[in-house]
Protein backbone atom coordinates (compact mmCIF):
# COMPACT_ATOMS: atom_id res chain seq x y z
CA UNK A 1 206.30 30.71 74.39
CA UNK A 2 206.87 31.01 78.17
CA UNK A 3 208.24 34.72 77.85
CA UNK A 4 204.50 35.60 76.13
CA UNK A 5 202.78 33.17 79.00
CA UNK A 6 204.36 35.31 81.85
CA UNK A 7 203.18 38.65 80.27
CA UNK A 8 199.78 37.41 79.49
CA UNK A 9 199.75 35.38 83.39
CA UNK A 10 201.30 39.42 84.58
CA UNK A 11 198.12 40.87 82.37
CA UNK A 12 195.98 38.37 84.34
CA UNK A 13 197.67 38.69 87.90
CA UNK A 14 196.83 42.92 87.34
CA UNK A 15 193.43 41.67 86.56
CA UNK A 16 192.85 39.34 89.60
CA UNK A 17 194.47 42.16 91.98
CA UNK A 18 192.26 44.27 90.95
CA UNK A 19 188.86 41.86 91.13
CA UNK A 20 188.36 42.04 87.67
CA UNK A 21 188.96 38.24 86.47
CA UNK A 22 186.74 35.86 85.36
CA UNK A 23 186.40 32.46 86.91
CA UNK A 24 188.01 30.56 83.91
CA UNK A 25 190.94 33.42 84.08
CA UNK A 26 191.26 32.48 87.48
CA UNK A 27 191.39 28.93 86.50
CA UNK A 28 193.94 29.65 83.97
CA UNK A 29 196.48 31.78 86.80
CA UNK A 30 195.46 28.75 88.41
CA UNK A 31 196.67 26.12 86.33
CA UNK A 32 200.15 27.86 84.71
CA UNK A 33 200.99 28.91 88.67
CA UNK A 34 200.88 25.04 90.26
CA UNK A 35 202.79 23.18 87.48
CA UNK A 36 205.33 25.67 86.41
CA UNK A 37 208.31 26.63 88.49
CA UNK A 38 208.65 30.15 88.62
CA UNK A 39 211.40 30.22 90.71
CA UNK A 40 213.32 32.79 88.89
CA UNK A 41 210.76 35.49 88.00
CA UNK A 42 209.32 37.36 90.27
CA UNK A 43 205.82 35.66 89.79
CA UNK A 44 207.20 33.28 93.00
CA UNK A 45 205.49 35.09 95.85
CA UNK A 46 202.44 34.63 93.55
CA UNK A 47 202.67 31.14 92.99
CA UNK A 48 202.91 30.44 96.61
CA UNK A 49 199.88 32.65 97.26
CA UNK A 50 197.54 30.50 94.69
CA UNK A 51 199.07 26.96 95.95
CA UNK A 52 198.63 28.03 99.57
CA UNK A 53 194.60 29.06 98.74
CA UNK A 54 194.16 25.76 97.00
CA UNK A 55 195.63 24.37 100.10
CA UNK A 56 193.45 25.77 102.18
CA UNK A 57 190.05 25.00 99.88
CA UNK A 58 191.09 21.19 99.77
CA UNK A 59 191.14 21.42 103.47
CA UNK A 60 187.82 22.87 103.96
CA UNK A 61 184.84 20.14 104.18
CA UNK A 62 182.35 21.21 101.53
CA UNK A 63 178.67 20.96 103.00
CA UNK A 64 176.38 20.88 100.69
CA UNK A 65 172.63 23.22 101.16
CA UNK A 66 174.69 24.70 104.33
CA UNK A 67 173.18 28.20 102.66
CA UNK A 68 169.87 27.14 103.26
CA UNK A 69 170.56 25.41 106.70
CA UNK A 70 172.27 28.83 107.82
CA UNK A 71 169.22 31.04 106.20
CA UNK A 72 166.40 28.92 107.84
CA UNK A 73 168.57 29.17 111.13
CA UNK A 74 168.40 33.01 111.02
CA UNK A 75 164.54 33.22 110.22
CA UNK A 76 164.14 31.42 112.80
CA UNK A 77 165.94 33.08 115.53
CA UNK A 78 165.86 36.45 114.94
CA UNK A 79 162.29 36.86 115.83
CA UNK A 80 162.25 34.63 118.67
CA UNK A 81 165.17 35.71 120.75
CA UNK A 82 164.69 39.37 121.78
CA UNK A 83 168.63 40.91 123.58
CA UNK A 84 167.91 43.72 126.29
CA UNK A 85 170.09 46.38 125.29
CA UNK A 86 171.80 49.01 127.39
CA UNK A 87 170.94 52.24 126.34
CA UNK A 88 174.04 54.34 127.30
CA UNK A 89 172.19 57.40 126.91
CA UNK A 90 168.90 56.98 128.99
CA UNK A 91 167.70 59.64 131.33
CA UNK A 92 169.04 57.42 134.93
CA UNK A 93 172.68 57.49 132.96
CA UNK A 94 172.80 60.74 131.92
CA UNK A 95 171.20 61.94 135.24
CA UNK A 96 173.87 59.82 137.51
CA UNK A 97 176.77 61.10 134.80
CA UNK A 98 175.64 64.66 135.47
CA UNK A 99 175.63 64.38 139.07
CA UNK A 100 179.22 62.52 139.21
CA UNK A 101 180.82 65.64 136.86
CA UNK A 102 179.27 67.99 139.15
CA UNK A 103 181.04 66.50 142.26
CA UNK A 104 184.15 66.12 140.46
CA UNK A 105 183.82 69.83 139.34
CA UNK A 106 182.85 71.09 142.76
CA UNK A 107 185.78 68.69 144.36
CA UNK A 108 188.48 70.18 142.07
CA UNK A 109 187.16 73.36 142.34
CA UNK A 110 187.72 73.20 146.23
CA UNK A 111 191.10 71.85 146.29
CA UNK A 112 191.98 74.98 143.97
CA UNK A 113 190.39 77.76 146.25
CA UNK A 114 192.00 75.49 149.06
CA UNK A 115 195.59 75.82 147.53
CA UNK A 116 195.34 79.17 146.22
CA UNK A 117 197.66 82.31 148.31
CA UNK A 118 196.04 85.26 148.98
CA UNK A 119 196.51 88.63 147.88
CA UNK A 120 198.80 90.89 149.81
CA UNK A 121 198.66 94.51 149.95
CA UNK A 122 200.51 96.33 147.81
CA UNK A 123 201.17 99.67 149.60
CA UNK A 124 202.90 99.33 153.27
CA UNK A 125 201.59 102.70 154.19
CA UNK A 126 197.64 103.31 154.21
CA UNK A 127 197.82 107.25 153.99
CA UNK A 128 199.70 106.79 150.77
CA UNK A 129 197.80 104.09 149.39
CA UNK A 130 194.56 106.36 150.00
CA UNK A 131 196.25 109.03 148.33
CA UNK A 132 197.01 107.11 145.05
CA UNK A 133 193.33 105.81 144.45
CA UNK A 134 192.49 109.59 144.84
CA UNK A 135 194.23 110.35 141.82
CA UNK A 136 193.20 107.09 140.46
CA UNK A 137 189.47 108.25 140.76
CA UNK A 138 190.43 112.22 140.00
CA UNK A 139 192.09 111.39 136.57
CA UNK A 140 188.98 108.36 135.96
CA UNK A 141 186.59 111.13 136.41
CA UNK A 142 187.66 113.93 134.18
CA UNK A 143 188.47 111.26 131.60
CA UNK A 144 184.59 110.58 132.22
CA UNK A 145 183.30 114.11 132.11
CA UNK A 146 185.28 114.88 128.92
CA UNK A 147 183.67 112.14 127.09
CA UNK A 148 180.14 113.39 128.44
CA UNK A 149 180.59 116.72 126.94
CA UNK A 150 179.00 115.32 123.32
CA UNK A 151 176.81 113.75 125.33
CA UNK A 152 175.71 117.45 126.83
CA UNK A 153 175.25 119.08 123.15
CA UNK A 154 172.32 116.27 122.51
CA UNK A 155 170.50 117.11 125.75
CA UNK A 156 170.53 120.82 124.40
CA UNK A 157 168.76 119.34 120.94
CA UNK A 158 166.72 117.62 122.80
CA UNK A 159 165.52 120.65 124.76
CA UNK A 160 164.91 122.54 121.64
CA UNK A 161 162.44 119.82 120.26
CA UNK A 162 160.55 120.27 123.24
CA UNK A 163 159.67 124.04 122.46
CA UNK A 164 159.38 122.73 119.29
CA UNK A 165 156.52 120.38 120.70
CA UNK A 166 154.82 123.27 122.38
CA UNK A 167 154.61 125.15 118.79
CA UNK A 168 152.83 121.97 117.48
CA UNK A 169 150.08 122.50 120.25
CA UNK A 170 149.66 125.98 119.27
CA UNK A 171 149.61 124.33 115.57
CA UNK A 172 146.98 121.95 116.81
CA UNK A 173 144.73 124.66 118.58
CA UNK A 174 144.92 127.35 115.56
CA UNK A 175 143.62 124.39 112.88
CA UNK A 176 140.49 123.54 115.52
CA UNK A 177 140.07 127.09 115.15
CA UNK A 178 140.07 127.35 111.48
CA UNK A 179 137.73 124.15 110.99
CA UNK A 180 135.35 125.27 114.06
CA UNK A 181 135.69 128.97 110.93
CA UNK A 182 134.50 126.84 108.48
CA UNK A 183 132.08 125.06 110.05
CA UNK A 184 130.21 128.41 110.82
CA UNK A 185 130.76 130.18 107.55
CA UNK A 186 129.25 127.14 105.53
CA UNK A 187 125.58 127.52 105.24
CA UNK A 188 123.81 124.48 107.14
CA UNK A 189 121.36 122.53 104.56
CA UNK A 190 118.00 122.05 106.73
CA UNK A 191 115.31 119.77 105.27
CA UNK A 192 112.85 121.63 106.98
């Protein structure tokens, strides 16, 4: 009879872990945990648990309508009493916090241009070091004028669509000419 007790009490411990019991299955867990010793299961750390909580309600003074007493409390204070809050982002913050990263930027900023070494020069010898950015420039330059060679082939399209644009004038004038044709070959209708 105790064997099936602690299997149904485990059934009901799962069930109260879980926040699934019912109040009289919590009376029940109740009940079979404070009179039995339980010693030598491992239901022990559970029986101290449910002693210890009925402790603790014994202990606790019950007031009765303290619901009611707590609810009227709030109605009535939470209108009446108005906190100022600090807004942390309000324009004077964010304006003061702006200005004091800007300082620190510009501060740190200065220490590192302060601190930094400055260049050397790499050639001992000016004649020679003029004489290397000549070549520098001479080999950037035909590097540049070989890649404007395509470049060269479109200006030549380009120059043929402007005779091209000249043959659409003469288009232009010999179609006036055909309509002012027209115009005089078509017998004018008079209502004379």
């Amino acid at each position: 009879m105790k064997n099936m007790n602690i299997s149904l009490i485990r059934t009901l411990l799962d069930k109260f872990y879980a926040g699934n019991t019912t109040l009289e299955e919590e009376d029940k867990l109740r009940k079979f945990l404070n009179r039995e010793d339980l010693s030598k299961t491992d239901l022990l750390s559970d029986q101290d648990y449910f002693r210890l909580m009925s402790d603790f309600k014994s202990t606790i003074p019950q007031m009765e309508g303290m619901e009611e007493k707590l609810a009227d409390f709030l109605e009535r204070n939470i209108n009446t009493h108005h906190t100022r809050t600090f807004r942390l982002l309000s324009p004077p913050f964010i304006t003061i916090a702006a200005s004091v990263l800007l300082l620190l930027i510009l501060t740190i900023a200065g220490f590192n241009n302060k601190f930094r070494k400055q260049p050397r020069d790499t050639f001992t010898d000016p004649q020679f070091a003029y004489n290397e950015a000549r070549k520098t420039l001479l080999f950037v330059s035909q590097k540049f004028n070989s890649g404007l060679n395509p470049v060269n082939n479109v200006s030549k399209i380009s120059t043929g669509s402007e005779q091209l644009n000249e043959l659409l004038k003469i288009e232009f004038g010999v179609n006036m000419l055909n309509n002012l044709n027209n115009s005089e070959s078509s017998p004018i209708k008079s209502n004379n």
